[in-house]
C-alpha atoms as a PDB file:
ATOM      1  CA  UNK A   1     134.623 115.852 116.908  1.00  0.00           C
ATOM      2  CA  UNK A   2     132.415 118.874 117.058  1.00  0.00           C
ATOM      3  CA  UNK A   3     132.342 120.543 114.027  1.00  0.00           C
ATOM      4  CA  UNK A   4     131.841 123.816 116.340  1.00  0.00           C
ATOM      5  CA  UNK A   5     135.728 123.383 117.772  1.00  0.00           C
ATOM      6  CA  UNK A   6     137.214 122.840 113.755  1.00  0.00           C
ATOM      7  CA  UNK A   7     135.483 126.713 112.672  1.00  0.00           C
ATOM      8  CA  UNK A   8     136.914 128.058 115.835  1.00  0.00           C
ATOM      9  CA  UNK A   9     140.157 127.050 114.995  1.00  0.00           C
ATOM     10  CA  UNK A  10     140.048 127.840 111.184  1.00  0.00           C
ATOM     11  CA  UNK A  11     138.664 131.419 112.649  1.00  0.00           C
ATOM     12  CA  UNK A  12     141.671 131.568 114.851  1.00  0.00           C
ATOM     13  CA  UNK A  13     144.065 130.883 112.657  1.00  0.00           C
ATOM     14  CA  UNK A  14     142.690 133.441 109.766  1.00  0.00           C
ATOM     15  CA  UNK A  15     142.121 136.199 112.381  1.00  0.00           C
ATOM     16  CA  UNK A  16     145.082 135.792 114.124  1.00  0.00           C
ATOM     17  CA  UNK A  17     143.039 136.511 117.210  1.00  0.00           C
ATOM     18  CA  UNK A  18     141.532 134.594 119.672  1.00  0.00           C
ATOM     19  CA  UNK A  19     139.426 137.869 120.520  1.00  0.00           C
ATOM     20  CA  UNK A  20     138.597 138.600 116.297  1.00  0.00           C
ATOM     21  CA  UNK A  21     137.951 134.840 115.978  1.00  0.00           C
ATOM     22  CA  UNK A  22     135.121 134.984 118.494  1.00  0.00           C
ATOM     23  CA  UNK A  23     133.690 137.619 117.361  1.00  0.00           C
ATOM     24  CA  UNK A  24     133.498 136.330 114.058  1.00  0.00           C
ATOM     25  CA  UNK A  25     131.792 133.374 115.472  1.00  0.00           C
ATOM     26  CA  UNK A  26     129.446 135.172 117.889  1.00  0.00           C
ATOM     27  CA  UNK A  27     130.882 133.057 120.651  1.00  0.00           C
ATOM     28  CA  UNK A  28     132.975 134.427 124.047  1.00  0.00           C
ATOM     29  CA  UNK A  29     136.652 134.698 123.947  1.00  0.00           C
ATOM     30  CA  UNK A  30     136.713 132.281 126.758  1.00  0.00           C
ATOM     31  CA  UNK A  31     134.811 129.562 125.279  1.00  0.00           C
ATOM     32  CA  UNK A  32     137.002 129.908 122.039  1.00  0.00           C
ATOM     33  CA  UNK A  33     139.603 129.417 124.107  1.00  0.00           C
ATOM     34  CA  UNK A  34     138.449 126.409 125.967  1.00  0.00           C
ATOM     35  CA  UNK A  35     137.576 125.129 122.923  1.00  0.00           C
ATOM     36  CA  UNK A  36     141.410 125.127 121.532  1.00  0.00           C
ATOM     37  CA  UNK A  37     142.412 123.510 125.055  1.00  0.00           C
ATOM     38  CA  UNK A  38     140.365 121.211 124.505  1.00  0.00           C
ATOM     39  CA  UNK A  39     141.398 120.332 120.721  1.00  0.00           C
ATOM     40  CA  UNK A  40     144.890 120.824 121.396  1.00  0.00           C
ATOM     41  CA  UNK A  41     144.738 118.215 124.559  1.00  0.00           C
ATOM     42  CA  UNK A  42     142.703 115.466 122.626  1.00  0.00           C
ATOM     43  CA  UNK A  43     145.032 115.631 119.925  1.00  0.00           C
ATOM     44  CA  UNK A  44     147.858 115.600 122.260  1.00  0.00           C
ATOM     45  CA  UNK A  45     150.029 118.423 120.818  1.00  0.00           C
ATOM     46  CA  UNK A  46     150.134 122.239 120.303  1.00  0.00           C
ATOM     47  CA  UNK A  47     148.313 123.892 117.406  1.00  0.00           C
ATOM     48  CA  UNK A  48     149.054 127.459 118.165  1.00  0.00           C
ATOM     49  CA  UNK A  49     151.798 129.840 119.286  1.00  0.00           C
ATOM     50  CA  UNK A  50     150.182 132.388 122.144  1.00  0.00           C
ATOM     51  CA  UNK A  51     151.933 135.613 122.574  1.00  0.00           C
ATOM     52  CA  UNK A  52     150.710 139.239 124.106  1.00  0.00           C
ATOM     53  CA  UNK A  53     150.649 140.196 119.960  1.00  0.00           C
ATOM     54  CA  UNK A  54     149.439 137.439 117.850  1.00  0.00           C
ATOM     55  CA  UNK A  55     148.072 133.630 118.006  1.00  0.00           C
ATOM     56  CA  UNK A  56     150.109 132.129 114.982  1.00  0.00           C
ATOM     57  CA  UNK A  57     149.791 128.256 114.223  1.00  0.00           C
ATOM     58  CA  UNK A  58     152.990 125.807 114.711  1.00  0.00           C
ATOM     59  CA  UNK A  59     153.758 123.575 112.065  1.00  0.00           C
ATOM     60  CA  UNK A  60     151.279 120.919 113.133  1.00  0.00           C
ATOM     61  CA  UNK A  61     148.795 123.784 113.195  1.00  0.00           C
ATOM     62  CA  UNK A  62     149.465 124.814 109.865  1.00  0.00           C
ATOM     63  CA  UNK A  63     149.104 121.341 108.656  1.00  0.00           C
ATOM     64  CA  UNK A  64     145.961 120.505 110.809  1.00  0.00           C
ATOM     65  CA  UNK A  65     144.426 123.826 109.026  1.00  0.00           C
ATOM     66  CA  UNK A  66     144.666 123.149 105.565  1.00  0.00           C
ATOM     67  CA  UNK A  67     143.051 119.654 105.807  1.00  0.00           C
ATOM     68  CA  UNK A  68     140.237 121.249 107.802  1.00  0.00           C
ATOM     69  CA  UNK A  69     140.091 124.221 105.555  1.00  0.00           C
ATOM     70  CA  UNK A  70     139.076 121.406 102.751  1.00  0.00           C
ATOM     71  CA  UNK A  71     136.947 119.798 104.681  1.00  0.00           C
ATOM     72  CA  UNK A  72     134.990 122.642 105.714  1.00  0.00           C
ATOM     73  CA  UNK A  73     134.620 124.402 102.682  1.00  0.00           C
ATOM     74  CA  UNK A  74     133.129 120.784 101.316  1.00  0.00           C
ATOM     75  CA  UNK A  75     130.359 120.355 104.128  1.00  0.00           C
ATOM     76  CA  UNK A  76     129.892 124.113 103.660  1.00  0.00           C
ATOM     77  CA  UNK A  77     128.888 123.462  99.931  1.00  0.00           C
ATOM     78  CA  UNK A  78     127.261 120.430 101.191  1.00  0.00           C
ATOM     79  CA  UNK A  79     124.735 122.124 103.083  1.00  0.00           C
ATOM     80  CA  UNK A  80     123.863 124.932 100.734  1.00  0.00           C
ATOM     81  CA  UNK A  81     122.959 121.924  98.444  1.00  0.00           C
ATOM     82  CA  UNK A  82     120.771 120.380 100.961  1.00  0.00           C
ATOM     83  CA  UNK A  83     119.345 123.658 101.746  1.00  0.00           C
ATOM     84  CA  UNK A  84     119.032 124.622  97.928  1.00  0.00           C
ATOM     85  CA  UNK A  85     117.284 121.105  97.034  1.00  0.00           C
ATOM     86  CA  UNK A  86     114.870 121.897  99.985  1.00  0.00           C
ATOM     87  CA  UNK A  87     113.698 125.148  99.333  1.00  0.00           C
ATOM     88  CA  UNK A  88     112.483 124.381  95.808  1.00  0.00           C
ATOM     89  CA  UNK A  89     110.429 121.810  94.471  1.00  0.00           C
ATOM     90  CA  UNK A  90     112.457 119.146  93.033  1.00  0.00           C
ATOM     91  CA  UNK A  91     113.845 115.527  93.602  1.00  0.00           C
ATOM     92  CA  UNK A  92     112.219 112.133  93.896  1.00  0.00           C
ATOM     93  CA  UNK A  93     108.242 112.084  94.872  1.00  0.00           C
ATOM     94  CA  UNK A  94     106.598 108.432  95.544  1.00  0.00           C
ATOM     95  CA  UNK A  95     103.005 108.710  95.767  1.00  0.00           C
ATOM     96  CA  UNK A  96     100.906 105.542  96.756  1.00  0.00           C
ATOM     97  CA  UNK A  97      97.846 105.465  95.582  1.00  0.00           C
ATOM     98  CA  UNK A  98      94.204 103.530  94.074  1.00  0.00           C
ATOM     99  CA  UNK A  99      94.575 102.218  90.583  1.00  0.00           C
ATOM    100  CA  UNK A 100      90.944 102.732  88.988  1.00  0.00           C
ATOM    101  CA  UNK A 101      90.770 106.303  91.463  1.00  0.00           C
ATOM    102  CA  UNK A 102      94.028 107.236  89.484  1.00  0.00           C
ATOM    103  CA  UNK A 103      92.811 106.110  86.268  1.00  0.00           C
ATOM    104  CA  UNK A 104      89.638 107.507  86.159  1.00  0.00           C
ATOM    105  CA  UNK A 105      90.239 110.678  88.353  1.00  0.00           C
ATOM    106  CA  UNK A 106      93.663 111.626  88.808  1.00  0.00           C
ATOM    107  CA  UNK A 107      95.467 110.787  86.099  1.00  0.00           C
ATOM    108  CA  UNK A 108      95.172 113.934  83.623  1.00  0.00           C
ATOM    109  CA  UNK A 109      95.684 115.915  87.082  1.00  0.00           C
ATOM    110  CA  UNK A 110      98.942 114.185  87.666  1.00  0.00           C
ATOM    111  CA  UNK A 111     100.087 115.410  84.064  1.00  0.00           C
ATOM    112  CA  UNK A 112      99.531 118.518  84.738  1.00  0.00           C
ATOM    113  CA  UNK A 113     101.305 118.474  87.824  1.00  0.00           C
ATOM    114  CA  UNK A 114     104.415 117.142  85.944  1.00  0.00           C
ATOM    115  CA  UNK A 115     103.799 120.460  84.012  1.00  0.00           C
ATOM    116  CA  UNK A 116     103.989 123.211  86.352  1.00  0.00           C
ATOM    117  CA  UNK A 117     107.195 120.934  88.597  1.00  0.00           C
ATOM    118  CA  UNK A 118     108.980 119.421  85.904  1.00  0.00           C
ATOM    119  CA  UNK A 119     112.063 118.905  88.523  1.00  0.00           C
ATOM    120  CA  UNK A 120     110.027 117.031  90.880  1.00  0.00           C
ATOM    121  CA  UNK A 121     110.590 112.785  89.661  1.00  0.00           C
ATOM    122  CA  UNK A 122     107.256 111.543  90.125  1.00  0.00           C
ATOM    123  CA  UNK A 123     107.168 107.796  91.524  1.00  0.00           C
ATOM    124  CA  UNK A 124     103.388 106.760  91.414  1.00  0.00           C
ATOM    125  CA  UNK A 125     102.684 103.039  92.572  1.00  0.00           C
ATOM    126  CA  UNK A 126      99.183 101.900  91.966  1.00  0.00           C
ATOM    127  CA  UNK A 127      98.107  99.798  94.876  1.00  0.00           C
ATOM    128  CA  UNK A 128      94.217  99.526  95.893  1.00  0.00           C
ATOM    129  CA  UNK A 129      96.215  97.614  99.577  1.00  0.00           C
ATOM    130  CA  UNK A 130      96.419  99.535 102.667  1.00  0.00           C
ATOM    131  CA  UNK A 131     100.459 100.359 101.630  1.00  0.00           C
ATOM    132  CA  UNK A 132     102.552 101.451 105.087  1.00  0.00           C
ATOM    133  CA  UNK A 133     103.767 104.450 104.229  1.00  0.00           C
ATOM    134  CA  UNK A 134     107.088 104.024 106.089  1.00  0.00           C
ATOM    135  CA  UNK A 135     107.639 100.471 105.435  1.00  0.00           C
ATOM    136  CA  UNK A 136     107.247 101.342 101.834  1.00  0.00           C
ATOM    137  CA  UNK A 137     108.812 104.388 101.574  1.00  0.00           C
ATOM    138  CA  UNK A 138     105.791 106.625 100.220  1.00  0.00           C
ATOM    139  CA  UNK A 139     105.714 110.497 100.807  1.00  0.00           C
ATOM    140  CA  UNK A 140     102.186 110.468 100.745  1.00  0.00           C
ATOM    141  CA  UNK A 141      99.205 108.129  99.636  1.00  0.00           C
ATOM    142  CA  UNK A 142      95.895 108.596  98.507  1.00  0.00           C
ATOM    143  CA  UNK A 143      93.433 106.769 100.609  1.00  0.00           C
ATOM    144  CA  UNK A 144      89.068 105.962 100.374  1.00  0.00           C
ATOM    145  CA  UNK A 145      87.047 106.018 103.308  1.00  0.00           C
ATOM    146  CA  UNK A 146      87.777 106.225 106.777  1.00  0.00           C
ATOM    147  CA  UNK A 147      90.734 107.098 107.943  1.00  0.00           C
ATOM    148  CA  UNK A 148      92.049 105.221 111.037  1.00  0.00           C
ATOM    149  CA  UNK A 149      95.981 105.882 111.854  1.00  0.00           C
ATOM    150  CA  UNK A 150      95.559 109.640 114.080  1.00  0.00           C
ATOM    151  CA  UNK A 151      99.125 109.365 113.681  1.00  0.00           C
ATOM    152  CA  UNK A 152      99.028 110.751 109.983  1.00  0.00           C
ATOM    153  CA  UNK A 153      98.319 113.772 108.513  1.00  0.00           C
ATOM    154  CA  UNK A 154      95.512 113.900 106.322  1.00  0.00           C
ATOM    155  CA  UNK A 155      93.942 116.520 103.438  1.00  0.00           C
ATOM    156  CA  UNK A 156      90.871 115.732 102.154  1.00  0.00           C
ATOM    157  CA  UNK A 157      90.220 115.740  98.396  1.00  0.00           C
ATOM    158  CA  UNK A 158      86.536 115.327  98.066  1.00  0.00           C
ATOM    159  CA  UNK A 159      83.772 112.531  98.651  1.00  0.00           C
ATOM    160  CA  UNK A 160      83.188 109.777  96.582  1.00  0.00           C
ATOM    161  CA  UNK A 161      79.635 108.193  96.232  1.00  0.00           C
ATOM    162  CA  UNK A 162      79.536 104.192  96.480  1.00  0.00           C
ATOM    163  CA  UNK A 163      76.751 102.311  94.644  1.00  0.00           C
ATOM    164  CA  UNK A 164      75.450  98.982  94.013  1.00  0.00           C
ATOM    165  CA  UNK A 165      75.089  98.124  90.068  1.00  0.00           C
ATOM    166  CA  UNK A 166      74.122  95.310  88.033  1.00  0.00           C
ATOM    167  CA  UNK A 167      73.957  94.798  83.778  1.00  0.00           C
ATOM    168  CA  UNK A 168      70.710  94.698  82.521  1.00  0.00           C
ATOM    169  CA  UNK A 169      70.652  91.029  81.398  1.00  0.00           C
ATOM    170  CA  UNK A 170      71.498  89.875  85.336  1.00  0.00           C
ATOM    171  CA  UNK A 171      68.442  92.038  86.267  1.00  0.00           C
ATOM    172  CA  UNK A 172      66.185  90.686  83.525  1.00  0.00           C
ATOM    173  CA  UNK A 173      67.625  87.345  84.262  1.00  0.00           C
ATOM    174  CA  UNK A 174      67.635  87.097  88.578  1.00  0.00           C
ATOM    175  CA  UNK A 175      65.685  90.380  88.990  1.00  0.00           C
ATOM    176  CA  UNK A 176      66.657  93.374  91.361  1.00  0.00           C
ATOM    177  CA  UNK A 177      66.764  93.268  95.164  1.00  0.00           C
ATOM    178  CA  UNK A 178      64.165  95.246  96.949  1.00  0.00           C
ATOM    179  CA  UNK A 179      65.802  95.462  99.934  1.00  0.00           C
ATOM    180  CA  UNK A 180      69.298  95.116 101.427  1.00  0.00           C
ATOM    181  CA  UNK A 181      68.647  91.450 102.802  1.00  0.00           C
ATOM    182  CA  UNK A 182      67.910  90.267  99.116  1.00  0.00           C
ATOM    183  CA  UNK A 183      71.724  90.627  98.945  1.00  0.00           C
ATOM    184  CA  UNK A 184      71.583  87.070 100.053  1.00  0.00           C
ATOM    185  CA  UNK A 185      70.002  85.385  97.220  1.00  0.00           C
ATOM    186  CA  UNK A 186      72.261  87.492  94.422  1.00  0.00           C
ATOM    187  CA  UNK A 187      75.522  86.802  92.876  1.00  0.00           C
ATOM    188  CA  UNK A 188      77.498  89.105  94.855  1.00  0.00           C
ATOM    189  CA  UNK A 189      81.092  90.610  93.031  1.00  0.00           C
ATOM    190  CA  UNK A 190      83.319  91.130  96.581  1.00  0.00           C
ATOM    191  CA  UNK A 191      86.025  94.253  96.422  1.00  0.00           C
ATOM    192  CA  UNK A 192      88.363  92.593  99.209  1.00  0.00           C
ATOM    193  CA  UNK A 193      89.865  95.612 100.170  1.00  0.00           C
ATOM    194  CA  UNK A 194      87.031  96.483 101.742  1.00  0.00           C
ATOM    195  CA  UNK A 195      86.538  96.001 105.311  1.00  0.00           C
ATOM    196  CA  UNK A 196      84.827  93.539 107.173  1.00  0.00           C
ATOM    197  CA  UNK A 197      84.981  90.327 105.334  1.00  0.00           C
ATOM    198  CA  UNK A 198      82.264  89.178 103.282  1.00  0.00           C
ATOM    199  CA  UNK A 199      80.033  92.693 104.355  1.00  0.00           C
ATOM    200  CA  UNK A 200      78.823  95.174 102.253  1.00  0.00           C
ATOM    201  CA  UNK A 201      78.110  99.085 103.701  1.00  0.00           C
ATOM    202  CA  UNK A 202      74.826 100.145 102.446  1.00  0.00           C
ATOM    203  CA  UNK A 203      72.904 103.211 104.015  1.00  0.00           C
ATOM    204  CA  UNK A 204      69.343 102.233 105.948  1.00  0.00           C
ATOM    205  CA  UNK A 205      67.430 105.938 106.495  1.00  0.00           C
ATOM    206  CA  UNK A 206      70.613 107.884 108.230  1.00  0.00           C
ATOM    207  CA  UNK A 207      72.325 104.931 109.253  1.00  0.00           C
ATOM    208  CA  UNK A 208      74.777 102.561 107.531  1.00  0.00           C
ATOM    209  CA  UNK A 209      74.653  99.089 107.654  1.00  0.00           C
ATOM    210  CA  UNK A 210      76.867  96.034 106.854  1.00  0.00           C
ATOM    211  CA  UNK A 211      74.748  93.759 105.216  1.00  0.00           C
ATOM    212  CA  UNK A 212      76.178  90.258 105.122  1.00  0.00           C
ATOM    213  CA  UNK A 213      76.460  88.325 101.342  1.00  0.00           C
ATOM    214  CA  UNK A 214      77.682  85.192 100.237  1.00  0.00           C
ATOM    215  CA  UNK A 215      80.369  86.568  97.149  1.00  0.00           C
ATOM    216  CA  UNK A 216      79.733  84.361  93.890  1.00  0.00           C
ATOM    217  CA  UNK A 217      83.481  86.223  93.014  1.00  0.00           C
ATOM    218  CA  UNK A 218      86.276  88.219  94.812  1.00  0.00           C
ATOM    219  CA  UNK A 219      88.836  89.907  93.950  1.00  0.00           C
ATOM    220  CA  UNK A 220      91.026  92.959  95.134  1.00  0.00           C
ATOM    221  CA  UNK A 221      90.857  94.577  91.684  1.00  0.00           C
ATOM    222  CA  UNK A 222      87.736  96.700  91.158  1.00  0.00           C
ATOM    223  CA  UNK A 223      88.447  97.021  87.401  1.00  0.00           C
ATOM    224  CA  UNK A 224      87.917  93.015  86.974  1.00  0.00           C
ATOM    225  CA  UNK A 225      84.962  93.311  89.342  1.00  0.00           C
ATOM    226  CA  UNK A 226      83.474  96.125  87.014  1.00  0.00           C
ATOM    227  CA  UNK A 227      83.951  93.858  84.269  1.00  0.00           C
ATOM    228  CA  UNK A 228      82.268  90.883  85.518  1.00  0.00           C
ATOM    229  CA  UNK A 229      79.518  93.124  86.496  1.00  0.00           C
ATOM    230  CA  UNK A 230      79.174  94.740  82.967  1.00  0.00           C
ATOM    231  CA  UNK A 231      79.318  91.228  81.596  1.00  0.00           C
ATOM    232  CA  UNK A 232      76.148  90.125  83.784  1.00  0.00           C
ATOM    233  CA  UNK A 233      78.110  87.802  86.414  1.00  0.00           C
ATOM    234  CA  UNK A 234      76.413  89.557  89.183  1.00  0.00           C
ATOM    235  CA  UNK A 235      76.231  92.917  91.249  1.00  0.00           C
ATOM    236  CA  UNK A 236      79.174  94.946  92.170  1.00  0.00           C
ATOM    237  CA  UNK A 237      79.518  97.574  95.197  1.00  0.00           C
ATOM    238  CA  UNK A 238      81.519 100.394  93.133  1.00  0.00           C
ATOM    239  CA  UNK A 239      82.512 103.994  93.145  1.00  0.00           C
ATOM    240  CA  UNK A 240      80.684 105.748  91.054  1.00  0.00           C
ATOM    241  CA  UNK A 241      84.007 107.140  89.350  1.00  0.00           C
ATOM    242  CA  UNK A 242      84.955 103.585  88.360  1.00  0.00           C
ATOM    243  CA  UNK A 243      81.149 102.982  86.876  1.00  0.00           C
ATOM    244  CA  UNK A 244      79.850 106.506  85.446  1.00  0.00           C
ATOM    245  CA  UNK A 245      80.709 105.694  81.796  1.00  0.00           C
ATOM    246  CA  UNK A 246      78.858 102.254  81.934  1.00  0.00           C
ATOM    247  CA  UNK A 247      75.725 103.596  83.705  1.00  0.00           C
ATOM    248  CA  UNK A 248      75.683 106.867  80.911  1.00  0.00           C
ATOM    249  CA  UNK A 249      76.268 104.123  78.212  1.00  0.00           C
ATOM    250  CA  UNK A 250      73.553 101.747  79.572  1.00  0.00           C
ATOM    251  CA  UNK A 251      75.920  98.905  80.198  1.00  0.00           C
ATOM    252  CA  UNK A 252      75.124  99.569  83.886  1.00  0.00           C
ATOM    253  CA  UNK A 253      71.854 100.198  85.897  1.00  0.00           C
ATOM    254  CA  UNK A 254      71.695 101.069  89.669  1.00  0.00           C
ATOM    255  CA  UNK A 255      70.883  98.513  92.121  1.00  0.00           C
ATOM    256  CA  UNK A 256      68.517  99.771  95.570  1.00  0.00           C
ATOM    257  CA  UNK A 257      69.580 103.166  94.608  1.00  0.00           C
ATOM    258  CA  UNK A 258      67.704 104.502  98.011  1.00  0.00           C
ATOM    259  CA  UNK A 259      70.602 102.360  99.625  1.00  0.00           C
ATOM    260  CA  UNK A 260      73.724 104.148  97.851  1.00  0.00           C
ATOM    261  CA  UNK A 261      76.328 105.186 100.308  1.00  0.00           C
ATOM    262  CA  UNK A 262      77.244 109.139  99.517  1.00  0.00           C
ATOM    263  CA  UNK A 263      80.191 111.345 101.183  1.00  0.00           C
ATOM    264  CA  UNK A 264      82.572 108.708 101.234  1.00  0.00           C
ATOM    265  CA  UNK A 265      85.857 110.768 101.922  1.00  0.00           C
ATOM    266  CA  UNK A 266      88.924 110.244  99.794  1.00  0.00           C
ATOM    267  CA  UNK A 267      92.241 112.078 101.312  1.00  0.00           C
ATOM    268  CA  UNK A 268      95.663 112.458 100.901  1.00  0.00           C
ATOM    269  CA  UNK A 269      97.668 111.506 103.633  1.00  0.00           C
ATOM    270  CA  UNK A 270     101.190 111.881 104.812  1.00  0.00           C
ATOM    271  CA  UNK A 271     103.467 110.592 107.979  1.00  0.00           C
ATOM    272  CA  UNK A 272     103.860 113.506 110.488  1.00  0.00           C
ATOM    273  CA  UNK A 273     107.554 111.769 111.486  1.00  0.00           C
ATOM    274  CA  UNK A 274     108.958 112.327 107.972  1.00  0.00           C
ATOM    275  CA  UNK A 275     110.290 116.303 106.839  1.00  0.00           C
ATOM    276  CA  UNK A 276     108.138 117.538 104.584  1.00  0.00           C
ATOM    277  CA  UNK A 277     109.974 118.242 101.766  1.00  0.00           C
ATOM    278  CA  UNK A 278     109.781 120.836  98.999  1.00  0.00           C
ATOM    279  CA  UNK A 279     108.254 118.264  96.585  1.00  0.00           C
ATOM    280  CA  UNK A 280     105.609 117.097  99.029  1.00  0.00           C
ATOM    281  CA  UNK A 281     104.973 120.418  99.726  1.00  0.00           C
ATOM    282  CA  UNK A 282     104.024 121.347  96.591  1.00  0.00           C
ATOM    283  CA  UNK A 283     102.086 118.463  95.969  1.00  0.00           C
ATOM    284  CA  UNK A 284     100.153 119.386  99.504  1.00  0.00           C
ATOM    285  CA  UNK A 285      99.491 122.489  97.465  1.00  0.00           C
ATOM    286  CA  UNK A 286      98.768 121.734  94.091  1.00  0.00           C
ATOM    287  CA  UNK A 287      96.134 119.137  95.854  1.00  0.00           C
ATOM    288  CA  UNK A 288      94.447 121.731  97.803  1.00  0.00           C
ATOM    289  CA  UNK A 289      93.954 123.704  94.303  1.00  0.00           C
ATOM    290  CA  UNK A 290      92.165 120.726  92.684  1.00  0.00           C
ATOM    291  CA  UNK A 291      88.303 120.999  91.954  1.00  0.00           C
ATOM    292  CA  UNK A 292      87.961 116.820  92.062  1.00  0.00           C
ATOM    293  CA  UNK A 293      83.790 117.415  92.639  1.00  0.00           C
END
């Protein structure tokens, strides 16, 4: 039943006027009348008494307006507190998003975002996988390189430069490639996640290529890739987030640095078919504020 016909006749019945009802409503006399037909007819028996003076309720009206009275007043107070929730930031927030990218760039920036939105429940699910956000429920996720759903919306954060690097026992050991095609005779460390199987995107002059290697290890966790690397098992295609301490520290040199791939983008991205709610929305903000470079 439309709600709509229920507050015309709680309006009737507290005005006393079909005429005072309606305008209370902002609706025509007519349709407010209609609209008691109607109710009156479906429910096959008479709410109200009509006369030239006054519109007074019978006894099944009287008893038909004090359950709807109830009910009202609850979805009333259930709407302000959908409305109330919405209009400031708080409630549940699941973010999806890279594990060593969180760990080694967003993590103190998360904190601080618990800080200034201490309502807002933070769900954050560290997944380097491709998550779909609707299958698995994510407000927004966190995503490096190119972006290829148009169906999202995206912000982007900053770039992210990608680089080859070795320890320098497996370069005094095998030596270091020359050229991209040396790839080939090198234990390669393979990030899974990336795409094109067995392929590695390396700039050539303004161009990128996808040189083909033959992976000594794969894995989809960059952290045990990083590892291996530092440990002289071969040479890893990293961020340079994940690697920056180990190349300051020496554990880690750069391999054909002339082939590095910079300007990778890294964005946040959300669904445009979900409501963006207050918490999202200040997340879409406090991101926007973030100096990531």
């Amino acid at each position: 039943m439309d709600i709509k016909v229920l507050r015309s006749f709680a309006a009737i019945v507290d005005e006393g006027s079909f005429a005072a009802a309606a305008r209370r409503l902002g609706i025509s006399k007519s349709t407010c009348s209609k609209m008691i037909a109607d109710l009156e007819a479906d429910l096959g028996t008479r709410l109200l008494t009509r006369t030239t003076r006054a519109v007074t309720p019978t006894a099944a009206g009287h008893a038909f307006h004090a359950q709807i009275t109830d009910i009202l007043t609850r979805l009333d107070a259930a709407f302000e507190g959908v409305r109330a929730a919405s209009a400031r930031p708080a409630g549940p927030l699941k973010l999806g998003v890279p594990v060593q990218y969180t760990l080694k760039v967003l993590q103190p920036h998360l904190m601080r975002f618990m800080e200034e939105y201490p309502d807002i429940q933070l769900d954050v699910v560290l997944d380097d996988s491709r998550s779909d956000m609707t299958r698995d429920g994510f407000d927004a996720v966190i995503r490096i390189g190119t972006l290829e759903d148009s169906s999202l919306h995206a912000r982007r954060l900053h770039d992210a430069n990608i680089m080859l690097v070795a320890s320098p026992d497996y370069i005094a050991r095998h030596g270091s490639p020359q050229r991209p095609a040396d790839l080939r005779d090198h234990q390669c460390l393979h990030y899974t996640n990336l795409r094109g199987p067995g392929t590695w995107p390396l700039r050539q002059g303004s161009e990128v290529i996808y040189q083909k290697i033959t992976p000594a290890f794969s894995s989809n966790n960059g952290e045990l890739l990083r590892a291996l690397a530092v440990g002289g098992k071969g040479i890893a295609l990293a961020p340079e987030f994940q690697v920056a301490d180990d190349l300051a520290q020496g554990l880690l040199v750069p391999v054909l640095p002339g082939h590095a791939l910079p300007g990778v983008p890294i964005h946040l991205v959300y669904s445009t078919r979900k409501l963006v709610t207050a918490s999202l929305a200040a997340f879409l903000d406090f991101a926007a504020r973030l100096d990531l470079d």
